[in-house]
N, C-alpha and C. Protein backbone atom coordinates (compact mmCIF):
# COMPACT_ATOMS: atom_id res chain seq x y z
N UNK A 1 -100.53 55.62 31.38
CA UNK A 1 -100.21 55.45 29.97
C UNK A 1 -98.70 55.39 29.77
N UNK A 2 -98.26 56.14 30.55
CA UNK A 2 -96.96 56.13 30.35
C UNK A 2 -95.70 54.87 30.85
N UNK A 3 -96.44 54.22 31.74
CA UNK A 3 -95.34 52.99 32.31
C UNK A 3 -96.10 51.78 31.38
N UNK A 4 -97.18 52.37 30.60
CA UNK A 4 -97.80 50.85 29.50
C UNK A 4 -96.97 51.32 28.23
N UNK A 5 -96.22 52.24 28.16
CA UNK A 5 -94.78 52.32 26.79
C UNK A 5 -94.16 52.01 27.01
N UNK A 6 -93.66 52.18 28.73
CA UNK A 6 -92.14 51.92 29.11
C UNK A 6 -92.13 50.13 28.99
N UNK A 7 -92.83 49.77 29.58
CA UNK A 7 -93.44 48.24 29.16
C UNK A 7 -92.88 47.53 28.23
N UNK A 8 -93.66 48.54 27.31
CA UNK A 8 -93.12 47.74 25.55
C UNK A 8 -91.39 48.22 25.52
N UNK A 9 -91.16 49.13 26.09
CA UNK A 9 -89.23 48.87 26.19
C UNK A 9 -88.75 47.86 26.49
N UNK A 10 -89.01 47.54 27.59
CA UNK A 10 -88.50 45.98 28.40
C UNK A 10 -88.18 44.68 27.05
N UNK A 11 -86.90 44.22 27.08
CA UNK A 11 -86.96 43.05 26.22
C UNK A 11 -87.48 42.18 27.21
N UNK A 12 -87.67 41.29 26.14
CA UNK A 12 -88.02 39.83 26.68
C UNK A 12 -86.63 38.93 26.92
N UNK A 13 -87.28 38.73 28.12
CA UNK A 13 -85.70 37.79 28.99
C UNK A 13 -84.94 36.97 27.86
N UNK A 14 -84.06 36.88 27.11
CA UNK A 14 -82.87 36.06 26.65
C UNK A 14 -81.82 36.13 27.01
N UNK A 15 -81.29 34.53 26.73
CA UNK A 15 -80.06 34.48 27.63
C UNK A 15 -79.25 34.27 26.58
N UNK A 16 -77.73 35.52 27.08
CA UNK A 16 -76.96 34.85 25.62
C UNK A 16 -76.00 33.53 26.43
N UNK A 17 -75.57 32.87 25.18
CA UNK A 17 -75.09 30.98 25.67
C UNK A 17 -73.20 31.39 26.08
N UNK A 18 -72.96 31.26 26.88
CA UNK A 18 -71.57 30.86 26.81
C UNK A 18 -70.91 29.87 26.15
N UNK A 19 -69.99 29.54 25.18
CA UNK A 19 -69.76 29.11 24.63
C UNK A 19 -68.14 29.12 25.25
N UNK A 20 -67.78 27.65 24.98
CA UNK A 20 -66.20 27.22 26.03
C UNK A 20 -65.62 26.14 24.71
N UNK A 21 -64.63 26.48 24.08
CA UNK A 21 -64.12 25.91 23.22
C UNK A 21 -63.32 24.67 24.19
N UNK A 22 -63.08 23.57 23.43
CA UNK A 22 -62.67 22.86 24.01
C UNK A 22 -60.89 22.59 24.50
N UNK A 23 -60.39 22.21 25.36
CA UNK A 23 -59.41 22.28 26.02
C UNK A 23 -58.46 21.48 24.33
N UNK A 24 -57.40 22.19 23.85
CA UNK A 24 -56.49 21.06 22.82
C UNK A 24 -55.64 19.90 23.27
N UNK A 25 -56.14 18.66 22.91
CA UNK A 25 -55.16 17.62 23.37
C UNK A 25 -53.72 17.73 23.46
N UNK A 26 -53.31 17.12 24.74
CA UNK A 26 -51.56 17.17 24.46
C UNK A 26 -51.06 15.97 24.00
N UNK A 27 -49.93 16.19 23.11
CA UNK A 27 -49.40 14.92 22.65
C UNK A 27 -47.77 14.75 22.63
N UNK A 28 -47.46 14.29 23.81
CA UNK A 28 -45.96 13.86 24.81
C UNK A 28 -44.97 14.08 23.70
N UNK A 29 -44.20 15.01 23.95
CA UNK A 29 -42.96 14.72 22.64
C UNK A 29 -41.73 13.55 22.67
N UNK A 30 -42.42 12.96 23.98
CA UNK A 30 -41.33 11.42 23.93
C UNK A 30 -42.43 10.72 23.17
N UNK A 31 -41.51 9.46 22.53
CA UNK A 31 -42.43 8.71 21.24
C UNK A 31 -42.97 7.28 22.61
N UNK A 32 -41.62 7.05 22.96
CA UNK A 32 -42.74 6.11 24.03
C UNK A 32 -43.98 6.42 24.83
N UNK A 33 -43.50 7.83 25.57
CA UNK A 33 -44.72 7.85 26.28
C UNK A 33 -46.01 8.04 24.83
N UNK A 34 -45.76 8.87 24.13
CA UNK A 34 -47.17 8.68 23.00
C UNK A 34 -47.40 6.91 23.16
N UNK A 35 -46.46 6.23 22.70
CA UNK A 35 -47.06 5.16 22.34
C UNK A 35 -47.91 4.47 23.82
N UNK A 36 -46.85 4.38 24.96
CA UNK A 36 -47.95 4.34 26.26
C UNK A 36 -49.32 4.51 26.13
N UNK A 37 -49.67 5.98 26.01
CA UNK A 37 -50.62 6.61 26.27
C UNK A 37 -51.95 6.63 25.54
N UNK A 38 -51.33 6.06 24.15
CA UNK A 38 -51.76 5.76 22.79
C UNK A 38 -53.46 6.26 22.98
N UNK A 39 -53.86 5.18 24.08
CA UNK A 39 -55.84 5.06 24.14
C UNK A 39 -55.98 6.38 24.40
N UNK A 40 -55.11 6.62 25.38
CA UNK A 40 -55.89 7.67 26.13
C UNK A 40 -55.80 9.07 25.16
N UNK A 41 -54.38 9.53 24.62
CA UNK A 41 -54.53 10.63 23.47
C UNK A 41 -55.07 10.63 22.48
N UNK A 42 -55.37 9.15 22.00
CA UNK A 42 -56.64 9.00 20.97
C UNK A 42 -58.24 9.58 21.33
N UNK A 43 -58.44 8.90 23.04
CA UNK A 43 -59.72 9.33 23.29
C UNK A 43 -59.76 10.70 23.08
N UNK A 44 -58.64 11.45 24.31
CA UNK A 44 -58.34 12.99 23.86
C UNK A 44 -59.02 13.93 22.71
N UNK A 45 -58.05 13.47 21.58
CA UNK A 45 -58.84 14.01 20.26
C UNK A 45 -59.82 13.88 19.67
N UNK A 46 -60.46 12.69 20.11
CA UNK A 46 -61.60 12.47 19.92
C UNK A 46 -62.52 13.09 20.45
N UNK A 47 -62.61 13.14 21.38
CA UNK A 47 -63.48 13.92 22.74
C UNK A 47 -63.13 15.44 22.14
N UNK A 48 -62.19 16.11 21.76
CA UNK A 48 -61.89 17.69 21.04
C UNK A 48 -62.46 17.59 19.58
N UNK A 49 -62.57 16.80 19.32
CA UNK A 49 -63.24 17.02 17.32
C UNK A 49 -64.93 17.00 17.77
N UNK A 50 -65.38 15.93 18.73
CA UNK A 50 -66.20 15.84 18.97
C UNK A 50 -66.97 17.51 20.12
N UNK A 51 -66.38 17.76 20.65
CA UNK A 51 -65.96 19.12 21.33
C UNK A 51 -65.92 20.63 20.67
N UNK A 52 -65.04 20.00 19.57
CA UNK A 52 -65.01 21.57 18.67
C UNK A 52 -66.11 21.80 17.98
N UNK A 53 -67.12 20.73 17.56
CA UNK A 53 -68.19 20.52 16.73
C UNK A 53 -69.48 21.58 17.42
N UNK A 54 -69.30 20.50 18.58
CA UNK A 54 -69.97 21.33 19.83
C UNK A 54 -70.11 22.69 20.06
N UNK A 55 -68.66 23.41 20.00
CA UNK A 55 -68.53 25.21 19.99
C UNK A 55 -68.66 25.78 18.87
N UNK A 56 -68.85 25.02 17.95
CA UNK A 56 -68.97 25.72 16.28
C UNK A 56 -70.34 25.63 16.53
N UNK A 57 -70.89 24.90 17.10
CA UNK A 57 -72.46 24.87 16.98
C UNK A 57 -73.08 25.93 17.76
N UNK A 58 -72.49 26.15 18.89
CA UNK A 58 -73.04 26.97 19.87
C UNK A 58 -72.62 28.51 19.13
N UNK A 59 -71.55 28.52 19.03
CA UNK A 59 -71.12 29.87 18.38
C UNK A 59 -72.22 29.86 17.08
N UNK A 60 -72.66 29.42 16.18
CA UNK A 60 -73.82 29.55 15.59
C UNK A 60 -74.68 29.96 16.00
N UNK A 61 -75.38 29.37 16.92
CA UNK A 61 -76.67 29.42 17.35
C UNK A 61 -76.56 30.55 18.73
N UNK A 62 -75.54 31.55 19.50
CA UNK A 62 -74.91 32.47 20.08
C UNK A 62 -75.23 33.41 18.70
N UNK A 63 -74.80 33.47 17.61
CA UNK A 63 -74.53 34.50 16.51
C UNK A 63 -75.67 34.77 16.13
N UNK A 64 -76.80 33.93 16.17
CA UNK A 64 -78.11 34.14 15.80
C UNK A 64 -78.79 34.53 16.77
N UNK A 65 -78.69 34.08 17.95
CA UNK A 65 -79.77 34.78 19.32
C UNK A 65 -79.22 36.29 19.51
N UNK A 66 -78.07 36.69 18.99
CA UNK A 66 -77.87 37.84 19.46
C UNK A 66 -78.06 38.93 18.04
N UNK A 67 -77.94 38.40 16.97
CA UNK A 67 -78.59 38.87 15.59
C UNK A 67 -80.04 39.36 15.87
N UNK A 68 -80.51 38.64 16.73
CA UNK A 68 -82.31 38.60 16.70
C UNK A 68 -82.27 39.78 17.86
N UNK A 69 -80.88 39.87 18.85
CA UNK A 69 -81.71 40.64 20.05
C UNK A 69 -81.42 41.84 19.28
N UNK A 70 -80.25 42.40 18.91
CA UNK A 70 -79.94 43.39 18.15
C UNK A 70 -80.98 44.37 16.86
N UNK A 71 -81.50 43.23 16.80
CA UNK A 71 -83.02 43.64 15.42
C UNK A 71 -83.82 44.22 16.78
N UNK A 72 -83.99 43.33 17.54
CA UNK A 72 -85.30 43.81 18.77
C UNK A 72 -84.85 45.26 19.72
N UNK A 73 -83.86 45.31 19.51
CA UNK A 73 -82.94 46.62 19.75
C UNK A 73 -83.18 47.43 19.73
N UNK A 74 -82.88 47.64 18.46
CA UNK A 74 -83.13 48.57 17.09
C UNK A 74 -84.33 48.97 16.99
N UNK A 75 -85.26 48.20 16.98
CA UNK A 75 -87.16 48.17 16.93
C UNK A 75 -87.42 48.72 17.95
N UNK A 76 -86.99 48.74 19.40
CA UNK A 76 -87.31 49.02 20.62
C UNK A 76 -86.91 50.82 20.69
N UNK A 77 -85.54 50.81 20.13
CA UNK A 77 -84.98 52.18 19.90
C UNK A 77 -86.14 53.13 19.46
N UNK A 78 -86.13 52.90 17.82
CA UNK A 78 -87.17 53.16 17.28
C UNK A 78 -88.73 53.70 17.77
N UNK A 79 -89.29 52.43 18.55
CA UNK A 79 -90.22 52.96 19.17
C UNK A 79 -89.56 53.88 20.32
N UNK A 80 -88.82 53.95 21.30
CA UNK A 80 -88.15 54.80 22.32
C UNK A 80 -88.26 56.53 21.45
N UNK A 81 -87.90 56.66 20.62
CA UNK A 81 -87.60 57.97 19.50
C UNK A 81 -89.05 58.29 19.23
N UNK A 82 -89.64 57.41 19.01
CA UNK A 82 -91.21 57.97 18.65
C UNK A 82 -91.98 58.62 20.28
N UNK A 83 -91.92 57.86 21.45
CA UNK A 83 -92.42 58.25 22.37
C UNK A 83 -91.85 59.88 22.77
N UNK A 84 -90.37 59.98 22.63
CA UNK A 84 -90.00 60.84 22.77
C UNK A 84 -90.22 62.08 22.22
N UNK A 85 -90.85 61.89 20.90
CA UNK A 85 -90.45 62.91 19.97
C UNK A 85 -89.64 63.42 19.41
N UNK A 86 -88.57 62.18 19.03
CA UNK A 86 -87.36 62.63 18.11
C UNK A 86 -87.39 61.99 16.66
């Protein structure tokens, strides 16, 4: 009876997400080389707006998986205190 409570302790496997903000474009403080480089520091920022979107999203959806484990926590505690008798 007693390892069928400890049981219900155990969470259920979740994984929290790493979340990697994206690297900030550099932009040459010589005006030629900017202009050189033009495609490529355009792609740059592009690829980072498109990027940052990305870590705002994950950091969302990170803020909520761990909201939910924290409730299951708490609930688990809870029952832990009752088995115990506190």
């Amino acid at each position: 009876m007693q390892s069928v409570a400890l049981l219900l302790l155990v969470p259920a496997a979740s994984q929290a997400e790493t979340c990697l903000a994206p690297s900030r474009p550099f932009v040459p403080s010589d005006s030629q080389a900017a202009r050189d480089y033009a495609d490529i520091i355009r792609q740059d920022f592009e690829a980072y707006i498109s990027g940052i979107q990305d870590y705002f999203h994950c950091l969302e959806q990170e803020r909520a998986r761990a909201f939910e484990e924290a409730r299951e926590v708490s609930q688990d505690y809870g029952r832990f205190l009752e088995l115990v008798g506190d």
